[in-house]
C-alpha atoms as a PDB file:
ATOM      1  CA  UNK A   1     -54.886 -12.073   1.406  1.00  0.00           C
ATOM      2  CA  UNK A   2     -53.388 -13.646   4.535  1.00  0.00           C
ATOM      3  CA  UNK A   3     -51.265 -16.201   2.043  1.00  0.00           C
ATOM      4  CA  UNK A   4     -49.984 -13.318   0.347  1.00  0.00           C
ATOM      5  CA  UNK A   5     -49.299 -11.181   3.444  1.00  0.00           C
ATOM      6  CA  UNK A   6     -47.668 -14.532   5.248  1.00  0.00           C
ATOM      7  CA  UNK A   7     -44.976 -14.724   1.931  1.00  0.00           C
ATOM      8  CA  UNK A   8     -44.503 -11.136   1.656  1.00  0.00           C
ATOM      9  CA  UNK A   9     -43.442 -11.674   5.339  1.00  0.00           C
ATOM     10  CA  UNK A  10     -40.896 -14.472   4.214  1.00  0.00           C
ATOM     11  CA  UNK A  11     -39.512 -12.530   1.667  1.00  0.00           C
ATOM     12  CA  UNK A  12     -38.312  -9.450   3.765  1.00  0.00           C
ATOM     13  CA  UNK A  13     -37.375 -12.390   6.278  1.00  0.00           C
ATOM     14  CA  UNK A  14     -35.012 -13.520   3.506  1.00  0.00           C
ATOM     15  CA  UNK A  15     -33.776 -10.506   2.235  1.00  0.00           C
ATOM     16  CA  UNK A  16     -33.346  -9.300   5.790  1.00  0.00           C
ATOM     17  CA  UNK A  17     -31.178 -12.535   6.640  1.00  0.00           C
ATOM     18  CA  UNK A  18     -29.273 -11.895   3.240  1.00  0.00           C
ATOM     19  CA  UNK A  19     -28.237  -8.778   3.548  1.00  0.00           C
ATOM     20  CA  UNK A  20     -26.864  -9.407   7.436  1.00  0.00           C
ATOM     21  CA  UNK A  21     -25.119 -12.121   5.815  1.00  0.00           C
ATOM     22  CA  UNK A  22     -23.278  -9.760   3.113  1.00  0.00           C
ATOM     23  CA  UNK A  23     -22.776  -7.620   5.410  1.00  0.00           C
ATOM     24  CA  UNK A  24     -20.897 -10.005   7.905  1.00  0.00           C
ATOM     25  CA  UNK A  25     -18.718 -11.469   4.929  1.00  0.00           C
ATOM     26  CA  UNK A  26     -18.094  -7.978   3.581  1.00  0.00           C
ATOM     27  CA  UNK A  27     -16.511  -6.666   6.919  1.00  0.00           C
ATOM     28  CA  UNK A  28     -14.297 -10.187   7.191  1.00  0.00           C
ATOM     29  CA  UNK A  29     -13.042  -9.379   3.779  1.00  0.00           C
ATOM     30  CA  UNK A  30     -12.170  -5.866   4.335  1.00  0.00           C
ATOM     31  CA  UNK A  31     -10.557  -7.000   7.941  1.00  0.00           C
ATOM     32  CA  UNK A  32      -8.611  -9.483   6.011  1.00  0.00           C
ATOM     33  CA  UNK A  33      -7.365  -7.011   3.450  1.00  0.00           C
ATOM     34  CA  UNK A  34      -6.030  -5.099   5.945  1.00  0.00           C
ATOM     35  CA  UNK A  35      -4.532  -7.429   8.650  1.00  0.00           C
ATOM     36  CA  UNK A  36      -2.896  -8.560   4.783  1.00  0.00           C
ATOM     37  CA  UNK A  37      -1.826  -5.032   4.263  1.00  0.00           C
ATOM     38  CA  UNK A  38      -1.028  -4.587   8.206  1.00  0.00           C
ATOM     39  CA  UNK A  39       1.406  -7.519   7.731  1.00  0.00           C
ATOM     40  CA  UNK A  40       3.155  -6.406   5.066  1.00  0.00           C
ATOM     41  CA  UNK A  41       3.880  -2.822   5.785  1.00  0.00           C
ATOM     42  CA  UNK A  42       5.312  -4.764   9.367  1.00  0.00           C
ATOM     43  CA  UNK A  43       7.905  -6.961   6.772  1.00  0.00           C
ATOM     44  CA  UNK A  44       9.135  -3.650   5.117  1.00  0.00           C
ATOM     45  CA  UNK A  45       9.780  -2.260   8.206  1.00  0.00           C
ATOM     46  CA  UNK A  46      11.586  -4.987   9.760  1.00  0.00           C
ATOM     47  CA  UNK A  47      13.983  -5.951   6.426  1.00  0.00           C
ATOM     48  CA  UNK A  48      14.436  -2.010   5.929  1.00  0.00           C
ATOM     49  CA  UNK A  49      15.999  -1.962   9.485  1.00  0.00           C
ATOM     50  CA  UNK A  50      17.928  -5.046   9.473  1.00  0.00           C
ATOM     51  CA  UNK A  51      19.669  -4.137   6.333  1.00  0.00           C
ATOM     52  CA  UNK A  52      20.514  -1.137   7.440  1.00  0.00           C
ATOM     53  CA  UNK A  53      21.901  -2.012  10.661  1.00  0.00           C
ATOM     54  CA  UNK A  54      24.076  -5.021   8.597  1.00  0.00           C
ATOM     55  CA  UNK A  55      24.717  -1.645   6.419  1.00  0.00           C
ATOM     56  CA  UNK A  56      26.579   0.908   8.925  1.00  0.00           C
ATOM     57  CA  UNK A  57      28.491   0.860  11.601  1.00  0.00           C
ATOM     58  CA  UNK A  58      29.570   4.174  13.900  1.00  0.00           C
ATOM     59  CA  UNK A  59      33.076   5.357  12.511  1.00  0.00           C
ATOM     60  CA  UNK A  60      34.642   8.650  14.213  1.00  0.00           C
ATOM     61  CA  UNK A  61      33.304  10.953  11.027  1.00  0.00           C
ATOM     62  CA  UNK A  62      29.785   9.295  11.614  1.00  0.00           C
ATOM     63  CA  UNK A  63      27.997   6.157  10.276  1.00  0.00           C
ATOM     64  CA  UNK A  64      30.068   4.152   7.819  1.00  0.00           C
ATOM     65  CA  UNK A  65      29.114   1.251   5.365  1.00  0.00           C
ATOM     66  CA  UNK A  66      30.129  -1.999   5.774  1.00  0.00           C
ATOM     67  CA  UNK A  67      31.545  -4.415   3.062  1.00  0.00           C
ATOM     68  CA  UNK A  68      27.466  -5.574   2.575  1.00  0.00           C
ATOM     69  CA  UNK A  69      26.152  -1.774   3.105  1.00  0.00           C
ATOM     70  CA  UNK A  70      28.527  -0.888   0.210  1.00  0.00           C
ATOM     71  CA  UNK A  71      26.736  -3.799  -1.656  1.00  0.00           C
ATOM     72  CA  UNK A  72      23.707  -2.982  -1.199  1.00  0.00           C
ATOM     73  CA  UNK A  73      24.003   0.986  -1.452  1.00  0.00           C
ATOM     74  CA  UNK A  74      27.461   1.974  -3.950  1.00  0.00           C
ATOM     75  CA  UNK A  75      27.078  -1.437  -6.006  1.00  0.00           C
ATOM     76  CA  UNK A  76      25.471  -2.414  -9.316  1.00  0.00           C
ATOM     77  CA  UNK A  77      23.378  -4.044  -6.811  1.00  0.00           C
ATOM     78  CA  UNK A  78      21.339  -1.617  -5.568  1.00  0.00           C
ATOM     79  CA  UNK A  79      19.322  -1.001  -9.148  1.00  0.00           C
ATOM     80  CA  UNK A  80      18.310  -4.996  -8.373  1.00  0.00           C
ATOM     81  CA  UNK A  81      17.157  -3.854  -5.069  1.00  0.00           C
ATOM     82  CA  UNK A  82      14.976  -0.606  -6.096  1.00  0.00           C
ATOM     83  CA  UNK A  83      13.571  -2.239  -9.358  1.00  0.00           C
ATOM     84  CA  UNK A  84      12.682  -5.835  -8.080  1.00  0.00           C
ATOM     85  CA  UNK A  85       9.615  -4.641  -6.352  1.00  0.00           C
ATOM     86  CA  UNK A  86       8.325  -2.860  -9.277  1.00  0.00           C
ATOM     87  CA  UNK A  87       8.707  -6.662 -11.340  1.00  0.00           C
ATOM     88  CA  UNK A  88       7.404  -8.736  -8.444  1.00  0.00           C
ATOM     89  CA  UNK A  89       4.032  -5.835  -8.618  1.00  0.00           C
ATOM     90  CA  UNK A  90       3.605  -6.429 -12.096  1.00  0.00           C
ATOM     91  CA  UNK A  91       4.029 -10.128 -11.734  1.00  0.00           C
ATOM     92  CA  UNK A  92       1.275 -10.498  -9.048  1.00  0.00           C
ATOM     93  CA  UNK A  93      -0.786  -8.148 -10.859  1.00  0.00           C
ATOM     94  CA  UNK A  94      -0.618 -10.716 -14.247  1.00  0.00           C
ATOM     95  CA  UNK A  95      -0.875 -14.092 -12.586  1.00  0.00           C
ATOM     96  CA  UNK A  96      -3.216 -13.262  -9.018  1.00  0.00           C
ATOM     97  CA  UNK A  97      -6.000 -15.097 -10.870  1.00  0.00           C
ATOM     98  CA  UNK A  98      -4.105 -18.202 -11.713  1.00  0.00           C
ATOM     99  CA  UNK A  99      -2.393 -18.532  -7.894  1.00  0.00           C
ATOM    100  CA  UNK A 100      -3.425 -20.337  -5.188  1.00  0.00           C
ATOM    101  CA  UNK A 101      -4.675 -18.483  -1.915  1.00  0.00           C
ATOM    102  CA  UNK A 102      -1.113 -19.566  -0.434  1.00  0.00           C
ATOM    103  CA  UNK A 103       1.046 -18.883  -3.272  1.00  0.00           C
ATOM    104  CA  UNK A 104      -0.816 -15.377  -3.839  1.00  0.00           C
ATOM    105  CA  UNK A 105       0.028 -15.105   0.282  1.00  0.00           C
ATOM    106  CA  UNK A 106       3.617 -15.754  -0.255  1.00  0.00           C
ATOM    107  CA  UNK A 107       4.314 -13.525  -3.338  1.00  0.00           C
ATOM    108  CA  UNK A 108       3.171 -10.532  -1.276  1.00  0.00           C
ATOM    109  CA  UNK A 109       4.665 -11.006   1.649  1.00  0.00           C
ATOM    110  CA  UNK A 110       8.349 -11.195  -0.512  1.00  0.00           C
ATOM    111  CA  UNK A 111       7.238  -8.410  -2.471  1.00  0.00           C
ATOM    112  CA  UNK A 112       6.852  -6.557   0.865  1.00  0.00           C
ATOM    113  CA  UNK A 113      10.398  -7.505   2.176  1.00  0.00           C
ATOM    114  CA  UNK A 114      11.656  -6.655  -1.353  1.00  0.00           C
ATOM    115  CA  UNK A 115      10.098  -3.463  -0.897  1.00  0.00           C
ATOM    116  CA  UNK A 116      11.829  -3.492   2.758  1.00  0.00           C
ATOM    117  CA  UNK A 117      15.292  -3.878   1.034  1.00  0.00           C
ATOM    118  CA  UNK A 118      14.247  -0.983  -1.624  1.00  0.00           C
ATOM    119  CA  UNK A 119      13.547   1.388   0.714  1.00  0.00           C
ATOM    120  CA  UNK A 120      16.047   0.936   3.698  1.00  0.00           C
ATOM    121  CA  UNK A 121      18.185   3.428   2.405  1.00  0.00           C
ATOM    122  CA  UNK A 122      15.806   5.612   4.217  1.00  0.00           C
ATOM    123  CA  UNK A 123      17.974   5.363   7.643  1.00  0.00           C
ATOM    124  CA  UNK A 124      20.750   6.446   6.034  1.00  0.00           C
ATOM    125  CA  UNK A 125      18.629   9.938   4.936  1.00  0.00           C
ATOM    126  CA  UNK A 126      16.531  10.614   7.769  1.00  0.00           C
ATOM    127  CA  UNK A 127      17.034  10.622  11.205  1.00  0.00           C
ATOM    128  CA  UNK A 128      15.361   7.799  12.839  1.00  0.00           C
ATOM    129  CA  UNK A 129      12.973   9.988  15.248  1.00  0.00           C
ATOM    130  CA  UNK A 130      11.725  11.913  11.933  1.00  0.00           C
ATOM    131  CA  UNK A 131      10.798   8.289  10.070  1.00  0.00           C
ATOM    132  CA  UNK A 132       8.750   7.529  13.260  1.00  0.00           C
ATOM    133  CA  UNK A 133       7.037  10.548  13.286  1.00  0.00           C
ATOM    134  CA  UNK A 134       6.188  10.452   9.907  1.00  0.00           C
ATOM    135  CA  UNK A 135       5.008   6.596  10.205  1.00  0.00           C
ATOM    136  CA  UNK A 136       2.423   7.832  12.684  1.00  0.00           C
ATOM    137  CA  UNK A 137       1.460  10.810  10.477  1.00  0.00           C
ATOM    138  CA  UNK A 138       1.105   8.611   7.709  1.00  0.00           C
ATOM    139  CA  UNK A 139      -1.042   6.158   9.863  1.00  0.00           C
ATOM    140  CA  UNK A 140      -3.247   8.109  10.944  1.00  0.00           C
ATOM    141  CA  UNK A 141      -3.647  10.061   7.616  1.00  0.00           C
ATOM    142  CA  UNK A 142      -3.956   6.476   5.911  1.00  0.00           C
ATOM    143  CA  UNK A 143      -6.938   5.392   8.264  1.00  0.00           C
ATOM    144  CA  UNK A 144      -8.976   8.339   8.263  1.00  0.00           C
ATOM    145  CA  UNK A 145      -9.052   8.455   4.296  1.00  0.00           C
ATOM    146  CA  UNK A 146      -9.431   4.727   3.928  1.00  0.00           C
ATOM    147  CA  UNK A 147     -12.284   5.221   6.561  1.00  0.00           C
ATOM    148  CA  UNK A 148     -14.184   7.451   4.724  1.00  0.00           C
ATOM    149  CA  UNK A 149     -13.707   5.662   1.136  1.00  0.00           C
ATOM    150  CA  UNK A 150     -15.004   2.607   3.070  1.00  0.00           C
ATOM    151  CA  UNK A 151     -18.011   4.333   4.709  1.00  0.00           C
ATOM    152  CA  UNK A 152     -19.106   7.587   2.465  1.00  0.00           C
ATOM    153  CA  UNK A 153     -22.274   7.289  -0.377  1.00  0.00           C
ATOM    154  CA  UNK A 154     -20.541   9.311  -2.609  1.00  0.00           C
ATOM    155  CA  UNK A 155     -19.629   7.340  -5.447  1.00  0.00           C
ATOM    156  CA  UNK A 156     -15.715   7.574  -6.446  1.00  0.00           C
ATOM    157  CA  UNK A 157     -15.386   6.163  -9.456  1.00  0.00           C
ATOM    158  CA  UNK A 158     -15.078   9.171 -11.477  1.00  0.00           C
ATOM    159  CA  UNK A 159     -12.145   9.940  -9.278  1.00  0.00           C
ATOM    160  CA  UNK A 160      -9.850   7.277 -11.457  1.00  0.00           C
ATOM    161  CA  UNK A 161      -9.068   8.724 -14.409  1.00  0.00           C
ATOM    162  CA  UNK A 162      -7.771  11.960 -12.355  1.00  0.00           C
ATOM    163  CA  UNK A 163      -6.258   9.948 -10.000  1.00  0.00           C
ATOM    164  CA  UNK A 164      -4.599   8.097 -12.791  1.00  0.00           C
ATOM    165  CA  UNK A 165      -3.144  11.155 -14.943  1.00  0.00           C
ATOM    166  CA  UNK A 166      -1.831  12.332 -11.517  1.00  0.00           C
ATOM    167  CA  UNK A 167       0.172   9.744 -10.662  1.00  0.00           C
ATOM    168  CA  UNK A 168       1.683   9.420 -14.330  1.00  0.00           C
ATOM    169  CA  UNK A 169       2.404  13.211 -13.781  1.00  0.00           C
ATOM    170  CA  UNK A 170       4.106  12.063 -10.723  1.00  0.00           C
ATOM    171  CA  UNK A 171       5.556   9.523 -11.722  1.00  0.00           C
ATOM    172  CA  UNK A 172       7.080  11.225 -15.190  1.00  0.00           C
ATOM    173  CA  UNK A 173       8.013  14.355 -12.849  1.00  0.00           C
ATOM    174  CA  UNK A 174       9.975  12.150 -10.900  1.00  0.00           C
ATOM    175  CA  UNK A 175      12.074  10.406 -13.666  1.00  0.00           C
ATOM    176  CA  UNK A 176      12.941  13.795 -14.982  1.00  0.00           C
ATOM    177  CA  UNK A 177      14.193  14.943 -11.575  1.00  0.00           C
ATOM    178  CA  UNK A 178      16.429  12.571 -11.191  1.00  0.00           C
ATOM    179  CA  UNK A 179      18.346  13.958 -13.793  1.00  0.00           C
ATOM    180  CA  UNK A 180      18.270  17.671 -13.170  1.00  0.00           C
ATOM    181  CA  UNK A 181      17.945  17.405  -9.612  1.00  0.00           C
ATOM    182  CA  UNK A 182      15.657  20.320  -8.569  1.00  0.00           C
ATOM    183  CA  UNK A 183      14.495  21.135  -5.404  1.00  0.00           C
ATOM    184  CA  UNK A 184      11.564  23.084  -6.303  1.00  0.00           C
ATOM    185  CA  UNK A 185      10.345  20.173  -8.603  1.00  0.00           C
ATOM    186  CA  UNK A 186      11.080  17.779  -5.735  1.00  0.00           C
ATOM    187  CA  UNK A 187       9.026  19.785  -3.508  1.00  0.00           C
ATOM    188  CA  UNK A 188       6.127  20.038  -6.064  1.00  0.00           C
ATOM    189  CA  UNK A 189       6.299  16.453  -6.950  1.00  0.00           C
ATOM    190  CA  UNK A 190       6.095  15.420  -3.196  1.00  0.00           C
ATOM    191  CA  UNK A 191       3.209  17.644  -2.069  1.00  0.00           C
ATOM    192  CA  UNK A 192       0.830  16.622  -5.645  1.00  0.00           C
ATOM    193  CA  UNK A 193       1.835  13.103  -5.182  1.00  0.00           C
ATOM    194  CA  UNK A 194       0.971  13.328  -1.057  1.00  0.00           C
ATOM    195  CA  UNK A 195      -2.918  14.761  -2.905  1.00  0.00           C
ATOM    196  CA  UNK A 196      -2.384  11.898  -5.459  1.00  0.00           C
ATOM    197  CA  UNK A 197      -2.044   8.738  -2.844  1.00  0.00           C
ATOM    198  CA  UNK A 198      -4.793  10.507  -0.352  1.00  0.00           C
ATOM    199  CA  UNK A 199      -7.375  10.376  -3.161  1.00  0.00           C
ATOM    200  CA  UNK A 200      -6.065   7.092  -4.163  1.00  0.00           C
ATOM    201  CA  UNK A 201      -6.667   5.096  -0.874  1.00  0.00           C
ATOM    202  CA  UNK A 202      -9.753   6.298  -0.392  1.00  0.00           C
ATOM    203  CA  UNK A 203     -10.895   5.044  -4.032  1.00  0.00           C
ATOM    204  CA  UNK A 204      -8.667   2.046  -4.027  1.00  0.00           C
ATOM    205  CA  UNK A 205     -11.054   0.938  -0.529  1.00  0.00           C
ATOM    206  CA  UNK A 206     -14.302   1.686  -1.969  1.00  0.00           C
ATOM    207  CA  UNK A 207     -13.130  -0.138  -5.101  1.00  0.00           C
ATOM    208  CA  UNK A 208     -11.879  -3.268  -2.917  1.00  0.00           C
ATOM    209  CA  UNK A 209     -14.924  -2.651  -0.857  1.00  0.00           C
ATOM    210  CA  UNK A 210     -16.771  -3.279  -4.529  1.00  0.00           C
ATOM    211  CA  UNK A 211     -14.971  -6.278  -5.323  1.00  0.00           C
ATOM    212  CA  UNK A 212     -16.485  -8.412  -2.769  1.00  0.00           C
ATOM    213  CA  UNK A 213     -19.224 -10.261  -3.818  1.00  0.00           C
ATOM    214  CA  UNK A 214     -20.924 -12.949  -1.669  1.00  0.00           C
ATOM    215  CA  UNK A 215     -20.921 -15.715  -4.433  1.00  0.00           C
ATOM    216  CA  UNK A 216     -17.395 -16.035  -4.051  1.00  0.00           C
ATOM    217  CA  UNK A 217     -15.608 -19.458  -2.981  1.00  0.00           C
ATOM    218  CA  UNK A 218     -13.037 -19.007  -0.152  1.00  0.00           C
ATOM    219  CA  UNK A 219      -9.767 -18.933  -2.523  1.00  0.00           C
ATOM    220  CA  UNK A 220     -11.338 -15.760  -4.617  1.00  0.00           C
ATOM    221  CA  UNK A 221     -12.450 -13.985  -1.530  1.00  0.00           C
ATOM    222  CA  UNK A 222      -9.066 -14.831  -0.431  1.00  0.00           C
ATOM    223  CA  UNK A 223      -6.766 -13.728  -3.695  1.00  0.00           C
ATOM    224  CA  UNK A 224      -9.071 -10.273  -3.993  1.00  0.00           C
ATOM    225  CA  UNK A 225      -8.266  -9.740  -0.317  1.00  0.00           C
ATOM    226  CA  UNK A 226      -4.071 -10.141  -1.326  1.00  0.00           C
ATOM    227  CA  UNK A 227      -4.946  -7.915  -4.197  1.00  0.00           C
ATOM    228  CA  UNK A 228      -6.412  -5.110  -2.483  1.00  0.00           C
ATOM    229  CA  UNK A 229      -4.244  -5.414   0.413  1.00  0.00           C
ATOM    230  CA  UNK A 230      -0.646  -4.862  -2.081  1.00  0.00           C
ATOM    231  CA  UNK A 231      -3.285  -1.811  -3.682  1.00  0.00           C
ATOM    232  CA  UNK A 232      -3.488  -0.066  -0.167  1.00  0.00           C
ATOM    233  CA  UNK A 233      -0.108  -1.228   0.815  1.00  0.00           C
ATOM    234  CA  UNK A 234       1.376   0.726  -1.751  1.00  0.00           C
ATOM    235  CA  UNK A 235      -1.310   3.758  -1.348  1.00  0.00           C
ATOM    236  CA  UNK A 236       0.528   3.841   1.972  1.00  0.00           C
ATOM    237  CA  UNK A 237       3.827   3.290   1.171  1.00  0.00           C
ATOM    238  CA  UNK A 238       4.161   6.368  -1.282  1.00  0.00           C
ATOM    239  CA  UNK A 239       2.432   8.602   0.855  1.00  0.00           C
ATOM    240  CA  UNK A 240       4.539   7.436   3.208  1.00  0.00           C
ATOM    241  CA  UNK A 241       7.936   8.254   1.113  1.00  0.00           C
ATOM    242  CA  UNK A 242       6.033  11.407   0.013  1.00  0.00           C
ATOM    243  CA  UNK A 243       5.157  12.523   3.404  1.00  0.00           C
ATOM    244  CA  UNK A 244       9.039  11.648   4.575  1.00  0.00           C
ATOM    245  CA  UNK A 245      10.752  14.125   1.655  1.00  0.00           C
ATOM    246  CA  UNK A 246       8.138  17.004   2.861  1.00  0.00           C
ATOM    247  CA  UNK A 247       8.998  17.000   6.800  1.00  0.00           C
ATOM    248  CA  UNK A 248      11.383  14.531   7.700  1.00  0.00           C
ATOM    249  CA  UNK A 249      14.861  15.347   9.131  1.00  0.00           C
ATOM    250  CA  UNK A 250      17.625  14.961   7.396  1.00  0.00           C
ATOM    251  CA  UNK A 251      20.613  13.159   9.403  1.00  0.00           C
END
């Protein structure tokens, strides 16, 4: 009776010890996801402002492009610029498994300045008080959702499927728009696609928050973290964009 008590006493021991250790790995993976996804959203916001202030210059009517603002804006160009993130995301999403850790570093971090370049025509819409606000909004909004995918029992998995069809709405909604060019659709399309990306980061986190799994080497931890940091990066992105059309000020 004492031998049995004396392994049953081991056992929890173990399981005790296991479970602290899963527990410690699990919250370095989910920190490195999102210093990942911290670092990238930082890259977009420093190429988005740096090609726009290469773009414009003050003329006497207002802001003016330059010779490379009329490149990148009026050109032939600027369908290279607003596609090549959508390639470089289905690119990374195809070969993450095959990559290095570095290489699977790298790719994101370009697809984030790509993204940078995409979306710096942004400064040219908005007034640059209004983007700020609405970075902070979006912030906030981000890490409160994220929180609670991270932290609430409730399982979200049935939540894809939805989640999915809404974003295809969104998505088709959008396409359609941008030849008719309604405001009431634009308006609709922002505010379900702001309820689209809020139910999406929470489920993306508990579904990174899923993927770890403590019999993992170091370069699979490391290329799931790069994989569900571009998921939340772009959860935060569009709400972002979303969040901008809704209140931001136009210039």
């Amino acid at each position: 009776m004492a031998d049995l008590d004396r392994r049953y006493a081991q056992g929890t021991t173990v399981g005790r010890t296991d479970a602290g250790v899963v527990d410690q790995g699990l919250r370095a993976y989910m920190i490195r996801v999102y210093n990942y996804m911290a670092s990238g959203v930082a890259i977009t916001g420093v190429v988005a402002y740096a090609i726009f202030a290469m773009s414009v210059v003050q003329g006497t009517a207002g802001l003016e492009l330059t010779p490379f603002g009329q490149f990148i804006f009026a050109s032939a160009f600027k369908w290279v610029v607003i596609f090549a993130p959508l390639g470089l995301v289905f690119f990374i999403s195809a070969r993450i498994n095959s990559m290095s850790l570095a290489t699977a570093q790298i790719t994101f971090w370009i697809f984030a300045a790509l993204m940078g370049a995409s979306i710096s025509s942004i400064f040219l819409v908005y007034a640059g008080e209004s983007i700020a606000r609405v970075f902070f909004v979006t912030a906030a909004s981000f890490g409160a959702l994220s929180l609670w995918g991270y932290t609430t029992s409730k399982d979200l998995s049935g939540w894809g499927s939805f989640l999915f069809m809404g974003l295809i709405g969104v998505i088709i909604a959008s396409l359609v728009n941008l030849f008719i060019g309604s405001t009431a659709l634009q308006f609709a399309v922002s505010v379900i696609g702001v309820l689209v990306f809020a139910g999406m980061t929470a489920y993306d986190t508990q579904q990174i928050k899923e993927m770890y799994s403590v019999n993992d080497d170091g370069s699979v931890t490391g290329r799931k973290a790069v994989m569900g940091a571009l998921r939340l990066y772009l959860d935060f992105i569009n709400l972002f964009m979303l969040l901008l059309q809704l209140f931001g000020n136009r210039r």
